[in-house]
N, C-alpha and C. Protein backbone atom coordinates (compact mmCIF):
# COMPACT_ATOMS: atom_id res chain seq x y z
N UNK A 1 135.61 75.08 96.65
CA UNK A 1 136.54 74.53 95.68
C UNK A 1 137.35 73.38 96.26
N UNK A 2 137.89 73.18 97.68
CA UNK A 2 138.15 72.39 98.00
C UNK A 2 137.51 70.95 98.47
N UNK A 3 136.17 71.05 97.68
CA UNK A 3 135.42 69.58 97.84
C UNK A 3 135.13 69.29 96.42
N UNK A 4 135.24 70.35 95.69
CA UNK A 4 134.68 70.28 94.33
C UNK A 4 134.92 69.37 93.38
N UNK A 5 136.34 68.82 92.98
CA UNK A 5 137.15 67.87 92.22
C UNK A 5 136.40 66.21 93.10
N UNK A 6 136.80 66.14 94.66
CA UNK A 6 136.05 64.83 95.13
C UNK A 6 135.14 64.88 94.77
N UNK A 7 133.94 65.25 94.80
CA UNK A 7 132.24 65.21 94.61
C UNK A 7 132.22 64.21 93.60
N UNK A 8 133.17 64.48 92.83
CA UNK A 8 132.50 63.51 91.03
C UNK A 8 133.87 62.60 91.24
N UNK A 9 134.31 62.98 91.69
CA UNK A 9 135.15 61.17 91.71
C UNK A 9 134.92 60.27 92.68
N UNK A 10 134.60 60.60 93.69
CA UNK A 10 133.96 59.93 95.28
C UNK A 10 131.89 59.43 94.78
N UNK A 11 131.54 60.82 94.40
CA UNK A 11 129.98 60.61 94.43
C UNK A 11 129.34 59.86 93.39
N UNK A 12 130.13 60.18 92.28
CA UNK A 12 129.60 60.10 90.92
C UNK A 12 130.32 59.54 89.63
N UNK A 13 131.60 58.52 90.25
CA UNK A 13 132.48 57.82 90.02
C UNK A 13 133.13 58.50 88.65
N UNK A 14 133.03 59.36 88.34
CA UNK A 14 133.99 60.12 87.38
C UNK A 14 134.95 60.51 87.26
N UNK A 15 136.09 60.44 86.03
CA UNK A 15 137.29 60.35 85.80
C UNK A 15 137.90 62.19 86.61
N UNK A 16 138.96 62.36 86.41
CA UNK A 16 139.32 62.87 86.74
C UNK A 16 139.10 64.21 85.83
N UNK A 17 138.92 63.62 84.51
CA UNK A 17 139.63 64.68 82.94
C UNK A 17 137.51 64.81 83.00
N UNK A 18 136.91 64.16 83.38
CA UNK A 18 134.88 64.26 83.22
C UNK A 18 134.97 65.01 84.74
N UNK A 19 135.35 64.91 85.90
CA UNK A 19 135.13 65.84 86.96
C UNK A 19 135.70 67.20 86.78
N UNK A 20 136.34 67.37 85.99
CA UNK A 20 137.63 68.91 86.09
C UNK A 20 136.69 69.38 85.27
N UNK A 21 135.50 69.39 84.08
CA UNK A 21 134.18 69.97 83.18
C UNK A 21 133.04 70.22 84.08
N UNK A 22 133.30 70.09 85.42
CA UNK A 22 132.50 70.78 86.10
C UNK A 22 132.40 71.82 86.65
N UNK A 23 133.68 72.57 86.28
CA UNK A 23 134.02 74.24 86.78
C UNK A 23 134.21 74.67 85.76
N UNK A 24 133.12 74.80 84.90
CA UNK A 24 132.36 75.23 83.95
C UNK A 24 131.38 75.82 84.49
N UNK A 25 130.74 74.78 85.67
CA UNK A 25 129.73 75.89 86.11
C UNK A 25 129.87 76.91 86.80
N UNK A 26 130.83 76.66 87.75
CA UNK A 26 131.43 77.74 88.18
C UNK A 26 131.66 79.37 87.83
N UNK A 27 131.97 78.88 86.50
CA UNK A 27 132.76 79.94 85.38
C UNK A 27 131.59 80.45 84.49
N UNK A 28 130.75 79.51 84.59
CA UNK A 28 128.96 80.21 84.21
C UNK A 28 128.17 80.95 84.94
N UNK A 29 128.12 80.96 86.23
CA UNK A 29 127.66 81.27 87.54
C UNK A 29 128.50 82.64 87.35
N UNK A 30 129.80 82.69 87.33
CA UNK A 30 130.67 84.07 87.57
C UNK A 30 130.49 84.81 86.43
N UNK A 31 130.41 84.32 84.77
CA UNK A 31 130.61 85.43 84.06
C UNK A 31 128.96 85.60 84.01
N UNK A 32 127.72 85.20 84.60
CA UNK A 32 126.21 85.62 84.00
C UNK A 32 126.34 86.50 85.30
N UNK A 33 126.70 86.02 86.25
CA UNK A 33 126.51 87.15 87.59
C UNK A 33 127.26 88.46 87.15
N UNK A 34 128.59 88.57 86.46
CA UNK A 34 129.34 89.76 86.21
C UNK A 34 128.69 90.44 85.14
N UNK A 35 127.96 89.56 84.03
CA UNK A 35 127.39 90.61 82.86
C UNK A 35 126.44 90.94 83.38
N UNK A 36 125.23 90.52 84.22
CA UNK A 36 123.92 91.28 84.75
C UNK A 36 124.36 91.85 85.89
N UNK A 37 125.32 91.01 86.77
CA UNK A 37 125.00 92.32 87.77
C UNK A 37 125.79 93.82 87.59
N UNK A 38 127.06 93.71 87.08
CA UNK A 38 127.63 95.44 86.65
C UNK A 38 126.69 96.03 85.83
N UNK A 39 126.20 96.09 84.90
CA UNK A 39 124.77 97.28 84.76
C UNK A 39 123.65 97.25 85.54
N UNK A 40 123.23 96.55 86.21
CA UNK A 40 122.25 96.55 86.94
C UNK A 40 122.46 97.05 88.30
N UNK A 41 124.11 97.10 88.93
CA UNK A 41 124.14 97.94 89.95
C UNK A 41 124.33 99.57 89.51
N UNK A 42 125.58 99.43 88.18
CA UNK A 42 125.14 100.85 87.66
C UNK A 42 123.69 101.71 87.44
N UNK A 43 122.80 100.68 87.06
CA UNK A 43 121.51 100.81 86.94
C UNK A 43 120.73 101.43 88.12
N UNK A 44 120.52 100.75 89.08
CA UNK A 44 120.73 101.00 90.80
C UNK A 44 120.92 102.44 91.30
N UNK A 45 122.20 102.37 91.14
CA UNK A 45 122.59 103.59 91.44
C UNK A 45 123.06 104.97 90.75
N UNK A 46 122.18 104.49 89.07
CA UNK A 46 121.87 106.10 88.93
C UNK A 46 120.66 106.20 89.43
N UNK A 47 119.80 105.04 89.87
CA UNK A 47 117.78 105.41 89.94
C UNK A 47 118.36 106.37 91.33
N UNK A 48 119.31 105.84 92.26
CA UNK A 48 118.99 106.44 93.66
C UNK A 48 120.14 107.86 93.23
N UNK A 49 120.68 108.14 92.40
CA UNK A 49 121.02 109.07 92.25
C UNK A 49 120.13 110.10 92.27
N UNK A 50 119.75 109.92 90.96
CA UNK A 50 118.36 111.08 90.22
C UNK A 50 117.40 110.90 91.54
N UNK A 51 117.23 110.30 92.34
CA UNK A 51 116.41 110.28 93.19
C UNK A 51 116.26 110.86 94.07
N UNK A 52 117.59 110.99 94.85
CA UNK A 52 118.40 111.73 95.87
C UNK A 52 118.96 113.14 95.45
N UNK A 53 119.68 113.44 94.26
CA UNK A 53 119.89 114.71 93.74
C UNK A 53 121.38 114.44 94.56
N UNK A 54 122.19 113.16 95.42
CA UNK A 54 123.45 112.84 95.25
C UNK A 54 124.29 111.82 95.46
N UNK A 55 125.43 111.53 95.99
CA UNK A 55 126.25 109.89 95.83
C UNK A 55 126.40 109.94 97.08
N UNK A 56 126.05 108.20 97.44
CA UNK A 56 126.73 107.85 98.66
C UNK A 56 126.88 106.56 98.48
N UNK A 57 128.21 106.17 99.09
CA UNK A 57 128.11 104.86 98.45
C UNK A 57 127.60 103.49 99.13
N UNK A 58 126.30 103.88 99.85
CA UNK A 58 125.52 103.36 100.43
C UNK A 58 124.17 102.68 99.02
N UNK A 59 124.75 103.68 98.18
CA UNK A 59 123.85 103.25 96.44
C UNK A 59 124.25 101.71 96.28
N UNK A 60 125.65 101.58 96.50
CA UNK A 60 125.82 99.95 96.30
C UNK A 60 125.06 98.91 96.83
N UNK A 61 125.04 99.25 97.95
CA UNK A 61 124.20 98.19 98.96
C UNK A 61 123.69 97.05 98.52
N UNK A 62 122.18 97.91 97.85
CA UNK A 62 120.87 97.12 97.32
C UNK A 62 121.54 95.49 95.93
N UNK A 63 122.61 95.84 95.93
CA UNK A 63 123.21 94.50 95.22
C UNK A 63 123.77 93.64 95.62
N UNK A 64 124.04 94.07 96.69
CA UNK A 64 124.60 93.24 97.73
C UNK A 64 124.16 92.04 98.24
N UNK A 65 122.62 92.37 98.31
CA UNK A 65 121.49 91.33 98.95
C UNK A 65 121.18 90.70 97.93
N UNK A 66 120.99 90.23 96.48
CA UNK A 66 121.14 89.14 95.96
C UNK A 66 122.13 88.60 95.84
N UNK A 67 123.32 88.90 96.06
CA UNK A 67 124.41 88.09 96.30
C UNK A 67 124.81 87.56 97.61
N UNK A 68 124.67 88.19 98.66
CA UNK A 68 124.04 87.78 99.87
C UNK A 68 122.79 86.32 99.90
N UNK A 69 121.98 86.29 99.44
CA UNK A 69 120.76 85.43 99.27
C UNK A 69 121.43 84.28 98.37
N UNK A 70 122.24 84.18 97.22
CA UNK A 70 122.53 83.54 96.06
C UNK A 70 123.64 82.32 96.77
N UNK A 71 124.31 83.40 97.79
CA UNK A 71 125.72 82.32 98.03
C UNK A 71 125.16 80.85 99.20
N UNK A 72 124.18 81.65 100.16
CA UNK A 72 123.55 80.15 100.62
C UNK A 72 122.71 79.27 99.91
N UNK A 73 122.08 80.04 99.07
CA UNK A 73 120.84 78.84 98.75
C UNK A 73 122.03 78.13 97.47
N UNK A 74 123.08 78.89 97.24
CA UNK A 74 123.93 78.39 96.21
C UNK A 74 124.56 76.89 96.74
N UNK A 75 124.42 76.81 98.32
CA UNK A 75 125.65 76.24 99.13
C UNK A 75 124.51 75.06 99.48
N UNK A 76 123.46 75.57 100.02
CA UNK A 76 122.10 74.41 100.11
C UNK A 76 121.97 73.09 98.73
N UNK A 77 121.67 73.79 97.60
CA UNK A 77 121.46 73.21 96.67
C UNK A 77 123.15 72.23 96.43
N UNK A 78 123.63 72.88 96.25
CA UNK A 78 125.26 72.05 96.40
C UNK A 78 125.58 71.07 96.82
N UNK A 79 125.43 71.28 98.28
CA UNK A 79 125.87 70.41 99.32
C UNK A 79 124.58 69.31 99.82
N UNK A 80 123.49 69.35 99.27
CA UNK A 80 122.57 68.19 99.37
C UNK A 80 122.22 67.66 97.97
N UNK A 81 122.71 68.16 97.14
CA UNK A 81 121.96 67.34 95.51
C UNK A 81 123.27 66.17 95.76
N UNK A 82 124.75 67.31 96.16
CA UNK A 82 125.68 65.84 96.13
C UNK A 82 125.85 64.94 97.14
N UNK A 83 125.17 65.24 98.78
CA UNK A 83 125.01 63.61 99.43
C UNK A 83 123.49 63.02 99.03
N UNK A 84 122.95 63.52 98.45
CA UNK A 84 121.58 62.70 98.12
C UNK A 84 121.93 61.95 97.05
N UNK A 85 123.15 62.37 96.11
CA UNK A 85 123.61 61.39 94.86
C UNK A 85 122.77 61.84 93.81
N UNK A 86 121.59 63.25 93.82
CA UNK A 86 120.97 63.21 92.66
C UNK A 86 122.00 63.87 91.57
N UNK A 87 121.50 64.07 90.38
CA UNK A 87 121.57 64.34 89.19
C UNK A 87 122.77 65.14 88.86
N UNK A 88 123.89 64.73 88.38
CA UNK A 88 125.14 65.80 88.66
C UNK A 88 125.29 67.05 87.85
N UNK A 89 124.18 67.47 87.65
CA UNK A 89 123.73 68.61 86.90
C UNK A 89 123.04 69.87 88.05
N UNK A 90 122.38 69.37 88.78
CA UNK A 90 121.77 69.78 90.11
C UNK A 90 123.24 70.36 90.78
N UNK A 91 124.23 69.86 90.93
CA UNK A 91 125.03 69.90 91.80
C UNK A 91 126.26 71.38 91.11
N UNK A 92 125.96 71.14 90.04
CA UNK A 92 125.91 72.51 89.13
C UNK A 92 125.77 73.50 88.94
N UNK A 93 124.54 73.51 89.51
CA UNK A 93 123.44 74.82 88.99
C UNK A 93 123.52 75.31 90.52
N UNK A 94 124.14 74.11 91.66
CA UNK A 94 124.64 74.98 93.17
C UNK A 94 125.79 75.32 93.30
N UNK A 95 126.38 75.21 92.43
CA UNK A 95 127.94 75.73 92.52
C UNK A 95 127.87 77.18 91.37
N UNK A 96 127.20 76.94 90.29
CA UNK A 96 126.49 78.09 89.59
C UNK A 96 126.04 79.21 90.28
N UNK A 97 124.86 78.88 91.28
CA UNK A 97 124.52 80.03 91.99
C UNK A 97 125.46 80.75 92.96
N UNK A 98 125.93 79.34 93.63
CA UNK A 98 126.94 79.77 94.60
C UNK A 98 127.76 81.12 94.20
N UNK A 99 128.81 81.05 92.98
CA UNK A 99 129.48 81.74 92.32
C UNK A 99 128.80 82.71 91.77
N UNK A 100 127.79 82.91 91.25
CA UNK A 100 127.26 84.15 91.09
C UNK A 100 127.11 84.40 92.23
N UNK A 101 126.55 84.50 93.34
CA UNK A 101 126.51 84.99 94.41
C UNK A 101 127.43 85.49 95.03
N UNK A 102 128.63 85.10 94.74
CA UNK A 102 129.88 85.55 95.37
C UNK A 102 129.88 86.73 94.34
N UNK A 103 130.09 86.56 93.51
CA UNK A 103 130.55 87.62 92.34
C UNK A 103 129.67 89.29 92.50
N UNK A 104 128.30 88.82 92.59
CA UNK A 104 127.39 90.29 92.71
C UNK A 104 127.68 90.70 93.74
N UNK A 105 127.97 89.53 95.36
CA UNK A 105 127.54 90.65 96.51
C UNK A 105 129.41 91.03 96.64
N UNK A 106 130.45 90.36 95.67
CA UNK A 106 131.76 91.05 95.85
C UNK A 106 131.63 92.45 95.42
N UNK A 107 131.67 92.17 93.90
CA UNK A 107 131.50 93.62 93.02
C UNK A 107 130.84 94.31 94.02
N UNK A 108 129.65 94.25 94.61
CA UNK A 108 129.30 95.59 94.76
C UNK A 108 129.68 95.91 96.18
N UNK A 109 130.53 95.29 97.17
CA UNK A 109 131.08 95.77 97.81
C UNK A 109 132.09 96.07 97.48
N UNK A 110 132.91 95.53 96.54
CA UNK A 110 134.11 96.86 96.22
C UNK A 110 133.78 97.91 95.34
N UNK A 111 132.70 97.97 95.10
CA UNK A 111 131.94 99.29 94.51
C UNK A 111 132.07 100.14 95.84
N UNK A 112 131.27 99.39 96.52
CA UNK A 112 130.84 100.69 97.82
C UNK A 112 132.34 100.83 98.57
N UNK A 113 133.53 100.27 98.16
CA UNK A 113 134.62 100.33 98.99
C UNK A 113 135.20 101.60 98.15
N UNK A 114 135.41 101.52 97.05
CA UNK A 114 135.52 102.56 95.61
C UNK A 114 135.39 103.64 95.80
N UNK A 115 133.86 103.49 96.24
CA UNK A 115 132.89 105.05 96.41
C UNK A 115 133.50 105.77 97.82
N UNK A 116 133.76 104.73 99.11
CA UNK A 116 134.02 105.34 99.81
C UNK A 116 135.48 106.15 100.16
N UNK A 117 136.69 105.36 99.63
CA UNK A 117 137.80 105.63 100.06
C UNK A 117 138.64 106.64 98.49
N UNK A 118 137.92 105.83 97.75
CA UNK A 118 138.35 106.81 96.40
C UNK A 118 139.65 106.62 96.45
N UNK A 119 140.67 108.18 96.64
CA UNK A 119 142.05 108.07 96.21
C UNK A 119 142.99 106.62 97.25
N UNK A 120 142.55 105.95 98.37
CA UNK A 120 143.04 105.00 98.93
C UNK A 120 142.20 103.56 99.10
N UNK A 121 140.92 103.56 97.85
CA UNK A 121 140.32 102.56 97.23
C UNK A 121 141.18 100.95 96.91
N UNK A 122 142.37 101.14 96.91
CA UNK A 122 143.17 100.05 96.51
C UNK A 122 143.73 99.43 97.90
N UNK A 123 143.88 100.39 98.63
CA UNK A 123 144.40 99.96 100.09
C UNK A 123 142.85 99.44 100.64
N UNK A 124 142.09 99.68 100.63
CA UNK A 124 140.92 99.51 100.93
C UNK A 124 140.48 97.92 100.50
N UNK A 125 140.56 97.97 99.34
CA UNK A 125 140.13 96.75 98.60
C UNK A 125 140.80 95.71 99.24
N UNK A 126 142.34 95.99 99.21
CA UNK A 126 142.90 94.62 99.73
C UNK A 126 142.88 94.04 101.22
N UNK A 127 142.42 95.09 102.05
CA UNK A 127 141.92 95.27 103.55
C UNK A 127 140.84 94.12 103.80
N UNK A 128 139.84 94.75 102.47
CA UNK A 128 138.60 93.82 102.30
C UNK A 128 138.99 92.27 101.78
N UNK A 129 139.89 92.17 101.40
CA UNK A 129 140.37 90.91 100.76
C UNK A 129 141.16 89.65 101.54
N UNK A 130 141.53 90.55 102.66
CA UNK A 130 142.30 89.78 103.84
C UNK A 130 141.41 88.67 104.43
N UNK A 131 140.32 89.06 104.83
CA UNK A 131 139.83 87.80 105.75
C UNK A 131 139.68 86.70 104.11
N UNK A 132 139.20 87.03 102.99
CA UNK A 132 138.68 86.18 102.52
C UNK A 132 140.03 85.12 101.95
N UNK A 133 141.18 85.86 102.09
CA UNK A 133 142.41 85.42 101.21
C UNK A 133 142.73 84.48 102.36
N UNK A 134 142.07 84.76 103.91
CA UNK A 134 142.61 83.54 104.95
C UNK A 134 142.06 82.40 104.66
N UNK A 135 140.78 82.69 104.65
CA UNK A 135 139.76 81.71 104.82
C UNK A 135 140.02 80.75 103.37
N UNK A 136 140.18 81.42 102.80
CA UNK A 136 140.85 80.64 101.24
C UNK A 136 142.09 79.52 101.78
N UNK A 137 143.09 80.27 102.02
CA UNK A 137 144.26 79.44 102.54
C UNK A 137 143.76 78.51 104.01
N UNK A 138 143.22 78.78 105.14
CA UNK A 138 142.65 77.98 105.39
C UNK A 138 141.42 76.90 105.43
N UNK A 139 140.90 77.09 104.46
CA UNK A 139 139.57 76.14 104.94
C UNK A 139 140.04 74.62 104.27
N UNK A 140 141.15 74.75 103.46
CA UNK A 140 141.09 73.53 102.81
C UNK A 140 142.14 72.25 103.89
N UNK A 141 142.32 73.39 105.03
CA UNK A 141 143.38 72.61 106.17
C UNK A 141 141.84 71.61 106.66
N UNK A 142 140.97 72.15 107.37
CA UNK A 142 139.60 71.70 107.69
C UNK A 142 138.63 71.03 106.97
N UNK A 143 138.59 71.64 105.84
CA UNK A 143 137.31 71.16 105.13
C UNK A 143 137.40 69.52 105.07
N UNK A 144 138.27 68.88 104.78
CA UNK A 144 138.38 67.12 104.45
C UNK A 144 137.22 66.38 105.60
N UNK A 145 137.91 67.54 107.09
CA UNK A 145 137.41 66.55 108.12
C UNK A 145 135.90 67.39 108.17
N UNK A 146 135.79 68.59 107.51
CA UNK A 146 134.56 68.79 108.10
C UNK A 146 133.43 67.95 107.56
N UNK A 147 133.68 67.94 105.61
CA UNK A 147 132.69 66.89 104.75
C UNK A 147 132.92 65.85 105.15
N UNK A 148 134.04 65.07 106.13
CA UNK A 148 133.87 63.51 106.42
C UNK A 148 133.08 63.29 107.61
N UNK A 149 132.99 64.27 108.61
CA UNK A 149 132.17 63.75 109.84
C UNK A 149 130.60 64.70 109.79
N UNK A 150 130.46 65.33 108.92
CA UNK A 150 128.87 66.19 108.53
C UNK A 150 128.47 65.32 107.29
N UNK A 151 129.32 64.92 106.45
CA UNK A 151 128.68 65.02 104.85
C UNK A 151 128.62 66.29 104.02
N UNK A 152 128.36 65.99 102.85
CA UNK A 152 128.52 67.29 101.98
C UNK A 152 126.68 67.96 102.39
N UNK A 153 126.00 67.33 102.71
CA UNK A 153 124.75 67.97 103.02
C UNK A 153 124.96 69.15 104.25
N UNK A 154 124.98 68.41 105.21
CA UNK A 154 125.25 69.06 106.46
C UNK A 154 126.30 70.08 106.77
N UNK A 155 127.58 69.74 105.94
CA UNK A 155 128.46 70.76 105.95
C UNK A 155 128.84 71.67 104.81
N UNK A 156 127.91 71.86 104.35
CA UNK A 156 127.55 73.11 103.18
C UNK A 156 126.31 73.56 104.08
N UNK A 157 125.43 72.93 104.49
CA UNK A 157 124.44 73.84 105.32
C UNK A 157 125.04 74.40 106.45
N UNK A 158 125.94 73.85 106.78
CA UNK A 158 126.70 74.72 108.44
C UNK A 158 127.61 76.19 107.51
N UNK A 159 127.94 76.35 106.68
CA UNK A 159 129.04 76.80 105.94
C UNK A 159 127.44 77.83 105.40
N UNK A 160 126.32 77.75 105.12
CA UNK A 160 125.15 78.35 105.00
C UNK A 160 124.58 78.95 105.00
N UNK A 161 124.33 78.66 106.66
CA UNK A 161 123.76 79.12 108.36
C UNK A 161 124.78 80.13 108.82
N UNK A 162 125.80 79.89 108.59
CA UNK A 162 127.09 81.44 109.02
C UNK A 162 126.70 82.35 108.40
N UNK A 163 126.74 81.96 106.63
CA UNK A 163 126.68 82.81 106.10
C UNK A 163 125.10 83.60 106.12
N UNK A 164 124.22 83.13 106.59
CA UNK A 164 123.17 83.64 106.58
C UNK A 164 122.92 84.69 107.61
N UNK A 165 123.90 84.06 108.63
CA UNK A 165 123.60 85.02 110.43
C UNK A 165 124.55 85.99 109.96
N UNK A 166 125.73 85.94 109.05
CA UNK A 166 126.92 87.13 109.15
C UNK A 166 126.29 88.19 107.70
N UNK A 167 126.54 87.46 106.69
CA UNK A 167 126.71 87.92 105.31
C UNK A 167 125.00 88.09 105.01
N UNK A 168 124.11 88.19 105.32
CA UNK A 168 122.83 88.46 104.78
C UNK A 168 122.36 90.21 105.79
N UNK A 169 122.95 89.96 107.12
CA UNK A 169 122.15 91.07 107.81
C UNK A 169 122.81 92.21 107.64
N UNK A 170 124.56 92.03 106.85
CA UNK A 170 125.57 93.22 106.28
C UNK A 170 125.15 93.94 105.64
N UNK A 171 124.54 93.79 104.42
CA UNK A 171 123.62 94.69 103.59
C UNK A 171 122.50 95.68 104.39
N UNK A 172 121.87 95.16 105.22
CA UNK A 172 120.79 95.52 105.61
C UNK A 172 121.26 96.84 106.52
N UNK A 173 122.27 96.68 107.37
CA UNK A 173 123.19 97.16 108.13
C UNK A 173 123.70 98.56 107.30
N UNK A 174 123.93 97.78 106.63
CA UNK A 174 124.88 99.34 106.06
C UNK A 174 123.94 100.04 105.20
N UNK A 175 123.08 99.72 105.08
CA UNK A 175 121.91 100.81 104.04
C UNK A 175 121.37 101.62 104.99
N UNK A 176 121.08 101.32 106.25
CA UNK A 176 120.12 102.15 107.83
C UNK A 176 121.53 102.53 108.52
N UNK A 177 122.49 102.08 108.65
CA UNK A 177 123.53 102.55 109.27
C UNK A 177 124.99 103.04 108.73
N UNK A 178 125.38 103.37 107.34
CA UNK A 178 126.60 102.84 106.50
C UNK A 178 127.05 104.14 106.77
N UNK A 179 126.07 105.30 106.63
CA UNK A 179 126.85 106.52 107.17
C UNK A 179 127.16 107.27 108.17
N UNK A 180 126.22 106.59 109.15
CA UNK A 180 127.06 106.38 110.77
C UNK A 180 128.42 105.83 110.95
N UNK A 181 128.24 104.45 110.45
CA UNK A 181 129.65 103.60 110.60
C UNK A 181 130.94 104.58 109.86
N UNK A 182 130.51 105.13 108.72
CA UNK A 182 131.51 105.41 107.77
C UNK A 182 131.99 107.02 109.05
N UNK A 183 131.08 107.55 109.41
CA UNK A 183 131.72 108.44 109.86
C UNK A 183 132.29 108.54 111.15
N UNK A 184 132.41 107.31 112.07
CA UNK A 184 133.12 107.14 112.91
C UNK A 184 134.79 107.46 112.48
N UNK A 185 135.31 107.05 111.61
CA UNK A 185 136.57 107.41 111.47
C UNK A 185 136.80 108.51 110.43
N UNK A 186 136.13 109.34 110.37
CA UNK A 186 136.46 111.05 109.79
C UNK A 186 136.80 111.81 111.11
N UNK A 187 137.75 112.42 110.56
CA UNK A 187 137.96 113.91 111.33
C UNK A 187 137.02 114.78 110.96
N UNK A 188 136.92 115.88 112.42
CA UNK A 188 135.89 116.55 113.01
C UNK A 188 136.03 117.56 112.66
């Protein structure tokens, strides 16, 4: 969000009141990701219910990883349609994905945060919310200089590549390991 408004006034010489109709896509990306993905993780996790014969909220997981997958290639497509200068529709449909991507692999980690902590689910949630509420407040200290000495190509692919080494192998992690981890801090 903090490159989003420049892109079309810097890239694509557009007014201010024609650049601000581009978080639209945004807001398309978030409400198609929120209407398919909440039944479809509900969906999810009644199959592994009936499957299992019970709940763990390791059921969330498996939604995780298209939102996981969605937020880089969301950030790829983004950050090179707008230094290549193509089509400002392209640049759209990566801020589109982007945002759905955020949206499925959020929901369903505060699903699986839900499932796990239950009556202290709210303390939980906002635990989970801390790093992202930093990184919010800071990235926009950085970001100016990071898109001026990378480009919007290069520094949406570095912003990518993190997310690919951190946020893609989390899912995977906690489906083979979630109830190991989880039970490190239960009493015995």
């Amino acid at each position: 969000l903090s490159t989003f408004s420049a892109i079309y006034s810097t890239r694509y010489h557009e007014s201010e009141t024609a650049g601000g109709l581009h978080y639209i896509a945004i807001a398309v990306g978030s409400t198609i990701a929120t209407q398919v993905g909440g039944p479809l993780m509900d969906h999810v996790w009644a199959h592994f219910k009936r499957k299992s014969g019970n709940v763990v909220p390791e059921f969330r997981v498996p939604l995780m990883i298209p939102g996981a997958v969605m937020m880089p290639a969301g950030l790829f497509i983004y950050g090179w349609a707008a230094e290549k200068e193509v089509a400002w529709i392209i640049v759209d449909i990566g801020a589109a994905i982007f945002s759905g991507g955020i949206q499925i692999g959020s929901n369903a980690m505060f699903a699986y945060l839900i499932d796990e902590f239950e009556e202290r689910s709210a303390s939980a949630n906002a635990g989970a919310r801390v790093l992202s509420m930093a990184m919010g407040f800071g990235f926009p200290l950085f970001a100016p200089q990071l898109y001026e000495t990378l480009g919007y190509g290069w520094g949406n692919s570095l912003l990518a590549f993190l997310y690919i080494a951190i946020g893609i192998p989390a899912p995977f992690l906690l489906w083979k390991w979630g109830a190991k981890i989880r039970a490190i801090g239960r009493p015995k």
